[in-house]
Every structure is written in structure tokens, then in C-alpha cells.
C-alpha atoms as a PDB file:
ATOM      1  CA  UNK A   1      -4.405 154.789 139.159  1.00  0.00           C
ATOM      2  CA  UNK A   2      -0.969 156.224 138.951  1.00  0.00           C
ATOM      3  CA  UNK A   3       0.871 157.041 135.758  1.00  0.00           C
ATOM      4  CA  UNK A   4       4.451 157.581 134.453  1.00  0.00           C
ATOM      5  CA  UNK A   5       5.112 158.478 131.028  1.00  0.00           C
ATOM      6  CA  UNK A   6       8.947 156.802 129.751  1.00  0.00           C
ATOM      7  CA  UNK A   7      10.691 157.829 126.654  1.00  0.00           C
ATOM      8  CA  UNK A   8      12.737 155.084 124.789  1.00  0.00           C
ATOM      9  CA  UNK A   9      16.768 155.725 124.106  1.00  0.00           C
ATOM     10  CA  UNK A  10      19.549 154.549 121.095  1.00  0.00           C
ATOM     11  CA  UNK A  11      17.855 151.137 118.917  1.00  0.00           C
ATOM     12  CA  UNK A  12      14.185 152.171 118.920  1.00  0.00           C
ATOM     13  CA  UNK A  13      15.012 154.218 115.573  1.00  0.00           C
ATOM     14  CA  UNK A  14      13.370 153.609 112.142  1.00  0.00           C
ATOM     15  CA  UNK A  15      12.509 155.021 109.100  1.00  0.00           C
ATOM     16  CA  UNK A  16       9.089 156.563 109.259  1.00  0.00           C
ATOM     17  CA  UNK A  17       8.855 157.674 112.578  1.00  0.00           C
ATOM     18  CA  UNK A  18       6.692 160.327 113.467  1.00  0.00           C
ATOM     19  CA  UNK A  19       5.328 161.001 109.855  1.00  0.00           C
ATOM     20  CA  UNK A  20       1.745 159.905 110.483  1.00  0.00           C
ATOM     21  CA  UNK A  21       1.911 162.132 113.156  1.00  0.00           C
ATOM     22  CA  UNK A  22       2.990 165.136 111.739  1.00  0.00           C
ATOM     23  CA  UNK A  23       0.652 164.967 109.273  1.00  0.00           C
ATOM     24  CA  UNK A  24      -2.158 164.259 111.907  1.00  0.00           C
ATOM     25  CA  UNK A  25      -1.779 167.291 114.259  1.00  0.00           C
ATOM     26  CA  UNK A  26       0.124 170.379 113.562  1.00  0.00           C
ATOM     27  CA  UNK A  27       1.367 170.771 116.726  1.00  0.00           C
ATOM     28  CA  UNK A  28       3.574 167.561 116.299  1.00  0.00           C
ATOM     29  CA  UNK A  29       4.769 168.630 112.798  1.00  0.00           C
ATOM     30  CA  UNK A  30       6.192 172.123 114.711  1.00  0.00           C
ATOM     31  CA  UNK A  31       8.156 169.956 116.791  1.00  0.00           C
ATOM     32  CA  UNK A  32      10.294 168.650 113.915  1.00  0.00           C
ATOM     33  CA  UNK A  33      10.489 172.051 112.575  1.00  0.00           C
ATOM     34  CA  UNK A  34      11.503 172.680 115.835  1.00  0.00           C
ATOM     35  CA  UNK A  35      14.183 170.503 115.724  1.00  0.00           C
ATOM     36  CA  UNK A  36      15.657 170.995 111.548  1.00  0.00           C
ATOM     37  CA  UNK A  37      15.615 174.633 112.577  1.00  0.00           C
ATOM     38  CA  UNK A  38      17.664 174.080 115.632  1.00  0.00           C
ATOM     39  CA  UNK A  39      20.298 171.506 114.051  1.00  0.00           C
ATOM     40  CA  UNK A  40      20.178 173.632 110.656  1.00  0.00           C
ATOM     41  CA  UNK A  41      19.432 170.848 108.477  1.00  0.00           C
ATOM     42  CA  UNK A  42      16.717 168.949 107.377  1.00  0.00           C
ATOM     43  CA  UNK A  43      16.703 165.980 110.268  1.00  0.00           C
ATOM     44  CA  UNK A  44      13.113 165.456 109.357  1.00  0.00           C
ATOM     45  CA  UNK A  45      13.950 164.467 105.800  1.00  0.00           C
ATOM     46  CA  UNK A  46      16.440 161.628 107.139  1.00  0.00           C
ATOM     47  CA  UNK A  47      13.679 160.323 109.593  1.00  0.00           C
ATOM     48  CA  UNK A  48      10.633 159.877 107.399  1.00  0.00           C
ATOM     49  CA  UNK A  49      12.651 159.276 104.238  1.00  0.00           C
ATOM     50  CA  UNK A  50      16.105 158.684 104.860  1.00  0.00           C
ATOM     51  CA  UNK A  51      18.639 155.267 104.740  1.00  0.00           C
ATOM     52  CA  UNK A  52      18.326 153.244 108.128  1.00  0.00           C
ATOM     53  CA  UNK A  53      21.963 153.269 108.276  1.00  0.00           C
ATOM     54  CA  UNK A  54      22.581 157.523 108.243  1.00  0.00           C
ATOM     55  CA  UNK A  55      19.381 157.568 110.726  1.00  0.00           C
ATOM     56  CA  UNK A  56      21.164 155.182 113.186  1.00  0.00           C
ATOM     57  CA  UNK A  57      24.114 156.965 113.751  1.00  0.00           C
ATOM     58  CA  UNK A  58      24.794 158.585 116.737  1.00  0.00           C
ATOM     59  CA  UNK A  59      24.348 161.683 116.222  1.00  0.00           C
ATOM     60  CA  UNK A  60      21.253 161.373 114.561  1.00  0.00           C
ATOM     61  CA  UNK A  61      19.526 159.301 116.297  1.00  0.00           C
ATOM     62  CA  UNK A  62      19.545 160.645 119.412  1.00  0.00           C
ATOM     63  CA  UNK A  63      17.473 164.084 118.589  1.00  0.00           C
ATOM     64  CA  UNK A  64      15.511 162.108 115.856  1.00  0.00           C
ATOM     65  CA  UNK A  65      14.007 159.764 118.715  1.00  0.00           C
ATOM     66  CA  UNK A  66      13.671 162.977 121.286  1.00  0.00           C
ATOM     67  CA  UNK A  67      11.917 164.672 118.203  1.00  0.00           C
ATOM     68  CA  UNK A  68       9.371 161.730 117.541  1.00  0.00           C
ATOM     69  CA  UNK A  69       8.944 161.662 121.633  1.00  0.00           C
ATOM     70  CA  UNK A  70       8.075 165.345 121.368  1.00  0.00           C
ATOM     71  CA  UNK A  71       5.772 164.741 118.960  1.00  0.00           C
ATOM     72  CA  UNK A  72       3.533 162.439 120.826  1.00  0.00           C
ATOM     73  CA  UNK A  73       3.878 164.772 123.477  1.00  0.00           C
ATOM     74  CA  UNK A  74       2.295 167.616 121.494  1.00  0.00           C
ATOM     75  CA  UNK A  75      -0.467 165.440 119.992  1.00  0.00           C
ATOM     76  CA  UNK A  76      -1.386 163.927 123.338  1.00  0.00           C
ATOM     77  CA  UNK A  77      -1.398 167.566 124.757  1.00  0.00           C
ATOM     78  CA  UNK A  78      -3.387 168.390 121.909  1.00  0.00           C
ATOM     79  CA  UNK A  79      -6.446 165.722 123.042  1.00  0.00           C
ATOM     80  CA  UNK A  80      -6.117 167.539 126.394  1.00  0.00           C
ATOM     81  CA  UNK A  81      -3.688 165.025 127.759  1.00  0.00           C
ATOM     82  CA  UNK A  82      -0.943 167.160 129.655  1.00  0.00           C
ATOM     83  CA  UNK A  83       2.365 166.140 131.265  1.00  0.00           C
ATOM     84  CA  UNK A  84       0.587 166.747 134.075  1.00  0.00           C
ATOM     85  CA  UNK A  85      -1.251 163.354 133.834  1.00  0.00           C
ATOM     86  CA  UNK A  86       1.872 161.620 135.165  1.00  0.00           C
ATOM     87  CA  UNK A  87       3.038 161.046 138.554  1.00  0.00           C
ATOM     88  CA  UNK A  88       6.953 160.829 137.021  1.00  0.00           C
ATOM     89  CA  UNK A  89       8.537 161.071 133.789  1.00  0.00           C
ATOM     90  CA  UNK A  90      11.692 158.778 133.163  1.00  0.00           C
ATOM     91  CA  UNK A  91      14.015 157.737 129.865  1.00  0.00           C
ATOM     92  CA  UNK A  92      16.304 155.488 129.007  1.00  0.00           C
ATOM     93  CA  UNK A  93      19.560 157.156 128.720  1.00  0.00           C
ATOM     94  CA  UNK A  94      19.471 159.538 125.620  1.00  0.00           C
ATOM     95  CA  UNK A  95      15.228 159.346 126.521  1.00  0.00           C
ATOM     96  CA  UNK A  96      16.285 161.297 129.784  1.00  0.00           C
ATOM     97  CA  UNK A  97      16.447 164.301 127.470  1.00  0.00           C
ATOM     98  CA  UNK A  98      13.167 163.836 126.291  1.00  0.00           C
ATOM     99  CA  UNK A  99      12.023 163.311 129.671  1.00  0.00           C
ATOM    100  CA  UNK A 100      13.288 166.917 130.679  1.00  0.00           C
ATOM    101  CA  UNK A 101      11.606 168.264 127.816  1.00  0.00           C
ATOM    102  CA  UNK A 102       8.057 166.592 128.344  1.00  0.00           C
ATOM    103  CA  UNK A 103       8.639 167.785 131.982  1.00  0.00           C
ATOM    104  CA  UNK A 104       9.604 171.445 130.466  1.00  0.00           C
ATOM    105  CA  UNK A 105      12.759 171.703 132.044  1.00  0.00           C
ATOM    106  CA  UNK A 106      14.243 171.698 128.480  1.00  0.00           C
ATOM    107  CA  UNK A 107      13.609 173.273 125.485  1.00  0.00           C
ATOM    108  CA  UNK A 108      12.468 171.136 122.261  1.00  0.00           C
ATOM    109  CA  UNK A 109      15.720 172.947 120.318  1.00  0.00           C
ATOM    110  CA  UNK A 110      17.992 172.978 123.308  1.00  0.00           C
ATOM    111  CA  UNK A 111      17.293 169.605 123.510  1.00  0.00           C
ATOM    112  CA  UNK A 112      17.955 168.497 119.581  1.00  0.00           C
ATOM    113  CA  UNK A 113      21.320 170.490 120.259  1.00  0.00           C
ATOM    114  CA  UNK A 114      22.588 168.931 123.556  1.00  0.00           C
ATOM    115  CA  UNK A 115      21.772 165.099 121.741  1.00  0.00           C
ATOM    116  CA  UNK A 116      23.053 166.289 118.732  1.00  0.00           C
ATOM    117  CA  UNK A 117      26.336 167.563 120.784  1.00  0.00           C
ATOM    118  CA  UNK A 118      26.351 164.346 123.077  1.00  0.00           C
ATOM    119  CA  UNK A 119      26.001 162.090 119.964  1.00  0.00           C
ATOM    120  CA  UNK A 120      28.985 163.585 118.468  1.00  0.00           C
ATOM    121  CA  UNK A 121      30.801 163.691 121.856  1.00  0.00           C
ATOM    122  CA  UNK A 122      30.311 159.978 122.732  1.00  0.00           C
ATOM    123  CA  UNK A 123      31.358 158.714 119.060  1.00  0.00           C
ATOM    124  CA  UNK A 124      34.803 160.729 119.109  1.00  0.00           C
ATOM    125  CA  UNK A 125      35.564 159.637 123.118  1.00  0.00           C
ATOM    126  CA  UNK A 126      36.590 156.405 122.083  1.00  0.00           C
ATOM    127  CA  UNK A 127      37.764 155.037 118.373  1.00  0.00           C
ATOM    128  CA  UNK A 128      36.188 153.096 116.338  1.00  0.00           C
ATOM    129  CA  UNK A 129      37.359 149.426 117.469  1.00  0.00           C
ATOM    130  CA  UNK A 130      39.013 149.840 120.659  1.00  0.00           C
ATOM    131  CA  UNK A 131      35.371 149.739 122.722  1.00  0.00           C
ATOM    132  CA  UNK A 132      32.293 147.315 122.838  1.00  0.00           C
ATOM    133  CA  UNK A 133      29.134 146.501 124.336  1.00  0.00           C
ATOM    134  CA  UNK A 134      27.686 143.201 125.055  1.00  0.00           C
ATOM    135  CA  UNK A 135      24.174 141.652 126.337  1.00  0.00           C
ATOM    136  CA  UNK A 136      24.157 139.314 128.819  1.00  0.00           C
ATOM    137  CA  UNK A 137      20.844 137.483 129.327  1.00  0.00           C
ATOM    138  CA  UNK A 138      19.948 135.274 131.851  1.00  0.00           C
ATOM    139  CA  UNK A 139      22.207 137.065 134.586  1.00  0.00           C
ATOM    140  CA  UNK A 140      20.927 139.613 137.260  1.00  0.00           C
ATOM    141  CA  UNK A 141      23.374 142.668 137.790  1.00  0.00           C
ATOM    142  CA  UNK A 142      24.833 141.433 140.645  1.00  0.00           C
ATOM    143  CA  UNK A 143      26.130 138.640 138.836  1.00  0.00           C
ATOM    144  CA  UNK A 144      26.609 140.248 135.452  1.00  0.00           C
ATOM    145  CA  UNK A 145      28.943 142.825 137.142  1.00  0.00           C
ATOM    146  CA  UNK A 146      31.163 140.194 139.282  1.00  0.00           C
ATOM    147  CA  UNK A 147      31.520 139.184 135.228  1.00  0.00           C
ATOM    148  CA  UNK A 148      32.382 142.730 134.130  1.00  0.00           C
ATOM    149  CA  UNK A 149      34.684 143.099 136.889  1.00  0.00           C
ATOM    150  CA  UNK A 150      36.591 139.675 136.447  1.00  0.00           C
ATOM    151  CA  UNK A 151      37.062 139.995 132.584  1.00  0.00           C
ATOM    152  CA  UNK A 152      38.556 143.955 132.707  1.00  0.00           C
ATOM    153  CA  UNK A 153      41.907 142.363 133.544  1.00  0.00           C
ATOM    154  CA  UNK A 154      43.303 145.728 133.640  1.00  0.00           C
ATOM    155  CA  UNK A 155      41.346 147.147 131.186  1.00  0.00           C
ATOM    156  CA  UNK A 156      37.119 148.824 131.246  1.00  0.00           C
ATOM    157  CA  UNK A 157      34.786 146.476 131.477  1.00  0.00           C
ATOM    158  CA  UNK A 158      31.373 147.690 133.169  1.00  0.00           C
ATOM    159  CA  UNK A 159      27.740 147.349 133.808  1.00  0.00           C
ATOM    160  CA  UNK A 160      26.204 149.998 131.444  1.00  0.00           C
ATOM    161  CA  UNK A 161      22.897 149.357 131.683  1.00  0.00           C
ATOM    162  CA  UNK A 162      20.547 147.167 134.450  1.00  0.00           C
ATOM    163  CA  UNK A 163      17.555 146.946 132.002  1.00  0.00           C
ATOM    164  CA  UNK A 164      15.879 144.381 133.856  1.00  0.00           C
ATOM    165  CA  UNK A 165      15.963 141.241 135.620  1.00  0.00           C
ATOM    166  CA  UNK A 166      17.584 139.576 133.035  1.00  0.00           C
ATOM    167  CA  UNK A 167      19.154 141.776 131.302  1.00  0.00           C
ATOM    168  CA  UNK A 168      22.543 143.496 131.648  1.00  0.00           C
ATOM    169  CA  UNK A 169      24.694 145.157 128.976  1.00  0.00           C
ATOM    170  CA  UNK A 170      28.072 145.679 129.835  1.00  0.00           C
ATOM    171  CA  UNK A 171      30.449 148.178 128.103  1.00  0.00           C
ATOM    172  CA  UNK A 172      34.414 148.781 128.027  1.00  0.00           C
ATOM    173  CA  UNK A 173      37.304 147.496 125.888  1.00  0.00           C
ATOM    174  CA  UNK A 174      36.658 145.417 123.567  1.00  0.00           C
ATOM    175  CA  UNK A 175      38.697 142.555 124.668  1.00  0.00           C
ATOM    176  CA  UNK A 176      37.385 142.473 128.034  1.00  0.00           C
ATOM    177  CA  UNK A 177      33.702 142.830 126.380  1.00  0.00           C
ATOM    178  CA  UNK A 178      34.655 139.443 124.643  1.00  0.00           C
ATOM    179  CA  UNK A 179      35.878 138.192 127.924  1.00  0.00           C
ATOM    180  CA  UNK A 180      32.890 139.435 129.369  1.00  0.00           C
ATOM    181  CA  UNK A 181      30.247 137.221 126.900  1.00  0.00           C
ATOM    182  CA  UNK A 182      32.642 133.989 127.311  1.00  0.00           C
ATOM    183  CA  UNK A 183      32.570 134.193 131.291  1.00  0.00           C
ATOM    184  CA  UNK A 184      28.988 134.936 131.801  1.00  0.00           C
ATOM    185  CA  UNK A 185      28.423 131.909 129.034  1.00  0.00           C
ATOM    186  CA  UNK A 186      30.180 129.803 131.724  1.00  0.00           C
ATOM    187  CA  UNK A 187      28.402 131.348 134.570  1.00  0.00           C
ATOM    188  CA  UNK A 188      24.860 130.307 133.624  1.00  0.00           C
ATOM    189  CA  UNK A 189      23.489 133.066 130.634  1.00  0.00           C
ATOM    190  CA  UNK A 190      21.017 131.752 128.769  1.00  0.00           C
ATOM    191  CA  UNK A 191      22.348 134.153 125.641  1.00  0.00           C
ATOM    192  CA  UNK A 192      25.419 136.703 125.783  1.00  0.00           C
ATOM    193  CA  UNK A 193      25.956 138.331 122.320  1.00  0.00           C
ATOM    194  CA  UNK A 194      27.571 141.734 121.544  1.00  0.00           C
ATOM    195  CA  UNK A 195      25.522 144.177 120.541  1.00  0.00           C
ATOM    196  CA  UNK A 196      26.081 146.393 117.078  1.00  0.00           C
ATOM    197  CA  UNK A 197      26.855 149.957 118.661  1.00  0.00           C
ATOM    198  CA  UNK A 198      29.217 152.207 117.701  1.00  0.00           C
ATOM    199  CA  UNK A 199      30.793 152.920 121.041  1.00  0.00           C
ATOM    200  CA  UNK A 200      30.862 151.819 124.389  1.00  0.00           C
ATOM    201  CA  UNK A 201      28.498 154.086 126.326  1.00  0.00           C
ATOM    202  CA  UNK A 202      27.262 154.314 130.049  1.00  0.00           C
ATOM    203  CA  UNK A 203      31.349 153.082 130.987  1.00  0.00           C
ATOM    204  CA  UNK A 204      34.562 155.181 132.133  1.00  0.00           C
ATOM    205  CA  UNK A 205      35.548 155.277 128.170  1.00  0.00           C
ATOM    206  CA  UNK A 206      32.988 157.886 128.119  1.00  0.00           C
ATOM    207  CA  UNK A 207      34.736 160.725 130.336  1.00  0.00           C
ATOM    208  CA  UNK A 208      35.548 163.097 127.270  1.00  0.00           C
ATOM    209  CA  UNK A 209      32.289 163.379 126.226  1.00  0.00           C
ATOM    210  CA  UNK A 210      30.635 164.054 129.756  1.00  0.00           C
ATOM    211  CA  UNK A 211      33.370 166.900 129.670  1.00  0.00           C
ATOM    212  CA  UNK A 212      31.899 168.270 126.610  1.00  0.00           C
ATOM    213  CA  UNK A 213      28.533 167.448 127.763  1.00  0.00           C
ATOM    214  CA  UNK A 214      29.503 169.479 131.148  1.00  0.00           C
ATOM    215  CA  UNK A 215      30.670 172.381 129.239  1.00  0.00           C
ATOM    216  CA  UNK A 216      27.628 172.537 126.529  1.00  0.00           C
ATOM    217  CA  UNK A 217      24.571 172.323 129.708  1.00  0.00           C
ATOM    218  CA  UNK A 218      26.289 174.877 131.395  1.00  0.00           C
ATOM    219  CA  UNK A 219      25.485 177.111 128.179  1.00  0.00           C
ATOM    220  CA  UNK A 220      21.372 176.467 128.668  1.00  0.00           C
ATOM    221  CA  UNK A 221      18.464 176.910 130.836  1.00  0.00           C
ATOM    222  CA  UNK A 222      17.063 174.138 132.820  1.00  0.00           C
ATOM    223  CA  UNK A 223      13.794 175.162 134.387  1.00  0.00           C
ATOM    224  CA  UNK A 224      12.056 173.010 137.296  1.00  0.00           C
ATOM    225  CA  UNK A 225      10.096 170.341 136.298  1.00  0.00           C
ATOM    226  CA  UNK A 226       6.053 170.202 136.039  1.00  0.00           C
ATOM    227  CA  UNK A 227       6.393 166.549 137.670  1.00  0.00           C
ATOM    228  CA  UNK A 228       8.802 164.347 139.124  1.00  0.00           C
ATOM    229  CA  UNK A 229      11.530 162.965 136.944  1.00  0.00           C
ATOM    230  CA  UNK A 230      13.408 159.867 137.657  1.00  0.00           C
ATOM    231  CA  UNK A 231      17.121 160.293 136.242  1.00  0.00           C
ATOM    232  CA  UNK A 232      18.850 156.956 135.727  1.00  0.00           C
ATOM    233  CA  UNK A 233      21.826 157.616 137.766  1.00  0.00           C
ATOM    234  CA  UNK A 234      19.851 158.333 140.648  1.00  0.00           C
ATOM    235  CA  UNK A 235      16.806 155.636 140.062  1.00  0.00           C
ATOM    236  CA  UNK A 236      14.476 157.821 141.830  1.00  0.00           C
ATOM    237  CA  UNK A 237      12.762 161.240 142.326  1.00  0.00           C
ATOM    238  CA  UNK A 238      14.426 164.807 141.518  1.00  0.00           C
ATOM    239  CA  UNK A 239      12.672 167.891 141.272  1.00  0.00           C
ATOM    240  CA  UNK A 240      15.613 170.319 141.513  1.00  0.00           C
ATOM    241  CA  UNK A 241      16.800 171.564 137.938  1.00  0.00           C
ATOM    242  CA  UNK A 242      20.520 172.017 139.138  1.00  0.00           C
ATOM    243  CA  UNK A 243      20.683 168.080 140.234  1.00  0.00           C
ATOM    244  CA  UNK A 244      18.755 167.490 136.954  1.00  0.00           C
ATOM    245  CA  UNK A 245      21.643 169.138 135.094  1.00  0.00           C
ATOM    246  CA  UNK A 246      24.846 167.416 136.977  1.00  0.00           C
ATOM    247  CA  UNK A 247      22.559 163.935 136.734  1.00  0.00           C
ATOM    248  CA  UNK A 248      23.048 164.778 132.609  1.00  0.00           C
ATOM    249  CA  UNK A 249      26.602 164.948 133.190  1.00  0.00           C
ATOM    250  CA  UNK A 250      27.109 162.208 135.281  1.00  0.00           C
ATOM    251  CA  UNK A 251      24.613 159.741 133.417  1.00  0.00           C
ATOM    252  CA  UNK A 252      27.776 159.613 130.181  1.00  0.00           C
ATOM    253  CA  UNK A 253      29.816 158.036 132.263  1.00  0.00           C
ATOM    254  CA  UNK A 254      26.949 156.007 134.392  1.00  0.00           C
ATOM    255  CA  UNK A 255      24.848 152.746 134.334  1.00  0.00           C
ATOM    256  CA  UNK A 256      21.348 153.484 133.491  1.00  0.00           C
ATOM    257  CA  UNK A 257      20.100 152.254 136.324  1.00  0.00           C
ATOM    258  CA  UNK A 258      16.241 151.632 134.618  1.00  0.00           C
ATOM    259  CA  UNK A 259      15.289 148.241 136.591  1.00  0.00           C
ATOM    260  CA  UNK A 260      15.619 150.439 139.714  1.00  0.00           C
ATOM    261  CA  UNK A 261      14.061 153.445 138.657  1.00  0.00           C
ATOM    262  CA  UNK A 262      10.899 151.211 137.365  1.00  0.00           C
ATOM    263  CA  UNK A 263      10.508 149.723 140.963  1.00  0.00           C
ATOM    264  CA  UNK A 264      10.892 152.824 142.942  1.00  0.00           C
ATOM    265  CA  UNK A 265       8.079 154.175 140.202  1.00  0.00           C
ATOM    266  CA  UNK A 266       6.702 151.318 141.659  1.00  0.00           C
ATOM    267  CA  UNK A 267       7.543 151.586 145.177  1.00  0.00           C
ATOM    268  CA  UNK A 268       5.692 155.111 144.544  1.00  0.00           C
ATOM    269  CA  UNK A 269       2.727 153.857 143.603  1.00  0.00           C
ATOM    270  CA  UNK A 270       2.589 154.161 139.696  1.00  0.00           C
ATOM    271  CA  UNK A 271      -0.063 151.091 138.408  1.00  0.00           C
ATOM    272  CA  UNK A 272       0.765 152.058 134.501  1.00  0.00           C
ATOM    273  CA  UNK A 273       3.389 153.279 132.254  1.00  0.00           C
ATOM    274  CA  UNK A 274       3.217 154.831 129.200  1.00  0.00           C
ATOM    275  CA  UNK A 275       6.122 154.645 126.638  1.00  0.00           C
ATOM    276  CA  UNK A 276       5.889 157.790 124.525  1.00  0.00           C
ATOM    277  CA  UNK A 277       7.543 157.379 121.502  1.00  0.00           C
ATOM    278  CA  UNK A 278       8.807 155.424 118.806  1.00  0.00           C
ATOM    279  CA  UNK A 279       9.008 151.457 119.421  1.00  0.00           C
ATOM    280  CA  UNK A 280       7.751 149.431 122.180  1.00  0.00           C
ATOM    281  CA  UNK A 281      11.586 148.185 124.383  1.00  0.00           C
ATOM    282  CA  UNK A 282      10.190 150.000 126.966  1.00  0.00           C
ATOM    283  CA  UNK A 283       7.371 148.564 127.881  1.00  0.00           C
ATOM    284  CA  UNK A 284       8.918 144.989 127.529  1.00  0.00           C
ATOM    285  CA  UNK A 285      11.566 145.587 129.950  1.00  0.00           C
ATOM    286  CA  UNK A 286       8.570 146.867 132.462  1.00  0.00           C
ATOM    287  CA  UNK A 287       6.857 143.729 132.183  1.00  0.00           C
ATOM    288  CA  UNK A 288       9.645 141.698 132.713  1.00  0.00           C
ATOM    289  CA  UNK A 289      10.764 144.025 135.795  1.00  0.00           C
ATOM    290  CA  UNK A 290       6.838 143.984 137.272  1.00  0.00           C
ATOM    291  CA  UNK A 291       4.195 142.364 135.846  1.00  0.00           C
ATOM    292  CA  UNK A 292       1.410 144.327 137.988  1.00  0.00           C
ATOM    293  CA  UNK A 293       2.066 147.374 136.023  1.00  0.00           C
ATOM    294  CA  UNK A 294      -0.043 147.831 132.832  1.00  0.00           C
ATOM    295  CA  UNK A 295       1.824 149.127 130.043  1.00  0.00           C
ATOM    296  CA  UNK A 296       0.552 151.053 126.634  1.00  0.00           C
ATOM    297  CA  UNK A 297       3.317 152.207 123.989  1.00  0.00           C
ATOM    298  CA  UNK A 298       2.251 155.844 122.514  1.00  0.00           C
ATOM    299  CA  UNK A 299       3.699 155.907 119.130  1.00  0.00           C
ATOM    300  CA  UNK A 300       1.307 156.596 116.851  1.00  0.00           C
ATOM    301  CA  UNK A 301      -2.112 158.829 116.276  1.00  0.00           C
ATOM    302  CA  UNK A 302      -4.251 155.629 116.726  1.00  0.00           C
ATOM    303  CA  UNK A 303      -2.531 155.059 120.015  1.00  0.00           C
ATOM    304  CA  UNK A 304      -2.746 158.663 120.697  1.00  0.00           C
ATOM    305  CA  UNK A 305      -6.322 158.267 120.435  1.00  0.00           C
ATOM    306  CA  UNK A 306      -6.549 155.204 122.065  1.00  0.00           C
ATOM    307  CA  UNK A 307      -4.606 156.749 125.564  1.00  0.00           C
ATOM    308  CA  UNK A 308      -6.794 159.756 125.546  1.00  0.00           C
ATOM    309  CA  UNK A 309     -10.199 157.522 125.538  1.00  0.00           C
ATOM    310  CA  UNK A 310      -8.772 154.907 128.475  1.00  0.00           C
END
């Protein structure tokens, strides 16, 4: 049996997260020490106590999820489950972060920084209104980007995200996102509905924030990871921290390219995948990419406990 632990990205958020398992194992409280420390505020407060609403944005949730990630992380390693258990480690855009940490290419408080930095980054790139992002379900991404590219019309309109089979979210202007959930209506979705985000990632829109992005990694240390990672603009293997870094770049402006990366995983051998972390998005789109590979969400101390015993 081969396993790959995947860390969820942006909409697994919620009030809560984490708290049972701070207060299980002291090794996952550190980690959101770790993290109010690094950001200089109390980002620990917000997540087990805050309003849904402050907690979702950006710049929030992005090191609140890699935080509650961590902690797993820390409580598994604490039952004697290492990183090392994994064949690859993999996340879904902002969860490639996490990945790099859980790999220890990154540090926990590097890591709150950069999301905390690219969550700022990727809400000023574009202003409020101008960009979108919309789900189109029932289309593969071949045919959900002919859709993309025949609403731009002169203006972004892009396959952010090939989640999986049947599953595409697209991302530009937000007139050619509307365009975008009209065509692929006509074109056979079962359900195209724009999605409540504050920006339209993973698109061309995004190129001032991978240029603050570019200049903030080249500030920290990325060490070589303890196993494989799978970055999503390169849906498969990289071992080399210097690709790791440009891939962190790159992936602002870049689909996440997850239904790939699961079936090279695949392709690689890996029978089960863990989803370490808050929520359980992950695991769906896995099932609905290939349904031979077992899935378990880590999330919680009982499922902490539950992973370690098999």
C-alpha cells in the first residue's frame, strides 16, 4: 500500500478548526503559537472563536487552514506517524504551502507569512468587481476551456482549476465569467453557478501578486523535501527546492492542475490518500477522479487516532 498525504486550499475554512486538537496534543497547540507569533496577532483567536465572515477572508484563511494542516501534522507525528509515511505530499493551491511544510521544505512561520503575504497580494491584484470565478459541472476541461476561451471576447476568461472529471472552475473578468456559465449551460453542464470568492485566482488577473509573491520567496529558505511533492502546475513529482520555489510563483497565475496530479499519484502507484486537515473536498474530488483509491480525511484527534491504528 502506497500513501499520499493532500492538504485542502480556500472554502474548507470554519469556525472551530483545530481547537480539539490543540487541546489534545501540545505539539499541535505550538503550531498555532507558531503561527500568532509569526503574523503578530492572535490568528488563533479568529479560528476557534472568531465570525465566519473575518475567518474567510483572504488573508486569513489561507495561514488559518495551513495552521490547522500543521496541526494534524504534529499530532499524527506525535502517534509516531511521520511525513515519511507518504510516497508524495500534494495541496490544492494555497494547500501547496502546507504541503512544503509537512515535507519540511518550509517553515511553519515562513509559511503563515508567505499565505498571509499571498492573501493580501491576490485580493489587491484585481478590484473588487471587475473579476469572477465560476463552476462548471458536468464539463471535462477540455470542453470547459473551449468555453473559457470562446466567452473572453477580448477580455480573461480561464480554466483555474481542473478539480476533477466534472469539475472545472474558470476565472477572469467578470463579464466573460457570466459568459462563461451561459455557454457551458448551452453546451451540456449539468450545473454552472459562480462561485462567492473574492477574486479571480489561478488566471492572468493574478500577475501582480505572483510579482509580490516572487519577491517575498526570494527572502526565505526552501530546504529539499523529505518526500516527493506534487506541485499543481507541474501535476507530478519535484524534489528540487529551487523548482519548488518558481512552481510557488508560477502556481498565482496557473490552473491547479489537481485531476492530473491525483492520476499521476496514481500512475505512481499510491492505493490511498489522506487529506490532512480541515474539511473533507479533498477526498471527494479523489473519488470522483479514481474510485480505486481509498480515501480517509485527517481532521480531527479521533481521526488522528483512527489513521495511526489502520
Amino acid at each position: 500500500m502506497s500513501i499520499a498525504f493532500v492538504f485542502p486550499g480556500q472554502g474548507a475554512q470554519t469556525i472551530g478548526m483545530g481547537r480539539d486538537l490543540a487541546e489534545a496534543y501540545p505539539a499541535a497547540r505550538a503550531v498555532f503559537e507558531e503561527v500568532d507569533d509569526a503574523l503578530g496577532e492572535k490568528l488563533s483567536a479568529l479560528i476557534w472563536d472568531g465570525e465566519q465572515d473575518r475567518l474567510t477572508l483572504t488573508q486569513n484563511a489561507q495561514p488559518a487552514l495551513m495552521a490547522t494542516s500543521m496541526a494534524v501534522m504534529r499530532a499524527l507525528d506525535a502517534e509516531g506517524v511521520t511525513v515519511e509515511k507518504a510516497a508524495f505530499v500534494a495541496g490544492h493551491s494555497l494547500g501547496e504551502y502546507s504541503a512544503l511544510c509537512a515535507a519540511g521544505s518550509l517553515s511553519v512561520a515562513d509559511a503563515a507569512r508567505l499565505l498571509r503575504t499571498r492573501g493580501q497580494a491576490m485580493q489587491e491584484a484585481v478590484p473588487v468587481g471587475v473579476g469572477a470565478m465560476a463552476a462548471l459541472l458536468g464539463l471535462d476541461f477540455e470542453a470547459a476551456s473551449a468555453v473559457a476561451a470562446e466567452a473572453a471576447k477580448g477580455e480573461v476568461c480561464q480554466a483555474a482549476n481542473d478539480n476533477d472529471p466534472s469539475q472545472v472552475v474558470v476565472s477572469g473578468h467578470i463579464g466573460a465569467v457570466e459568459r462563461a456559465v451561459e455557454l457551458a449551460k448551452e453546451r451540456g453542464a449539468k450545473r454552472a453557478v459562480m462561485l462567492p470568492v473574492s477574486a479571480p485566482f489561478h488566471c492572468s488577473l493574478m500577475e501582480p501578486a505572483a510579482g509580490v509573491m516572487a519577491e517575498a520567496l526570494s527572502h526565505v529558505d526552501i530546504e529539499t523535501p523529505k518526500v516527493t511533492v506534487v506541485p499543481n502546475v507541474l501535476a507530478h513529482g519535484c524534489t528540487s527546492a529551487t523548482l519548488l520555489r518558481n512552481h510557488l510563483v508560477d502556481q498565482v497565475t496557473a490552473s491547479v492542475r489537481w485531476r492530473e496530479s491525483v492520476l499521476w499519484m496514481a500512475g505512481e502507484g499510491v492505493t490511498e490518500i489522506w487529506e490532512i486537515g480541515a474539511g473533507k473536498a479533498l477526498s471527494g474530488m479523489v473519488r470522483r477522479i479514481d474510485r480505486s483509491i481509498a480515501t480517509r480525511a485527517v481532521g480531527t484527534p479521533d481521526d488522528v487516532k483512527a489513521a495511526v491504528d489502520g
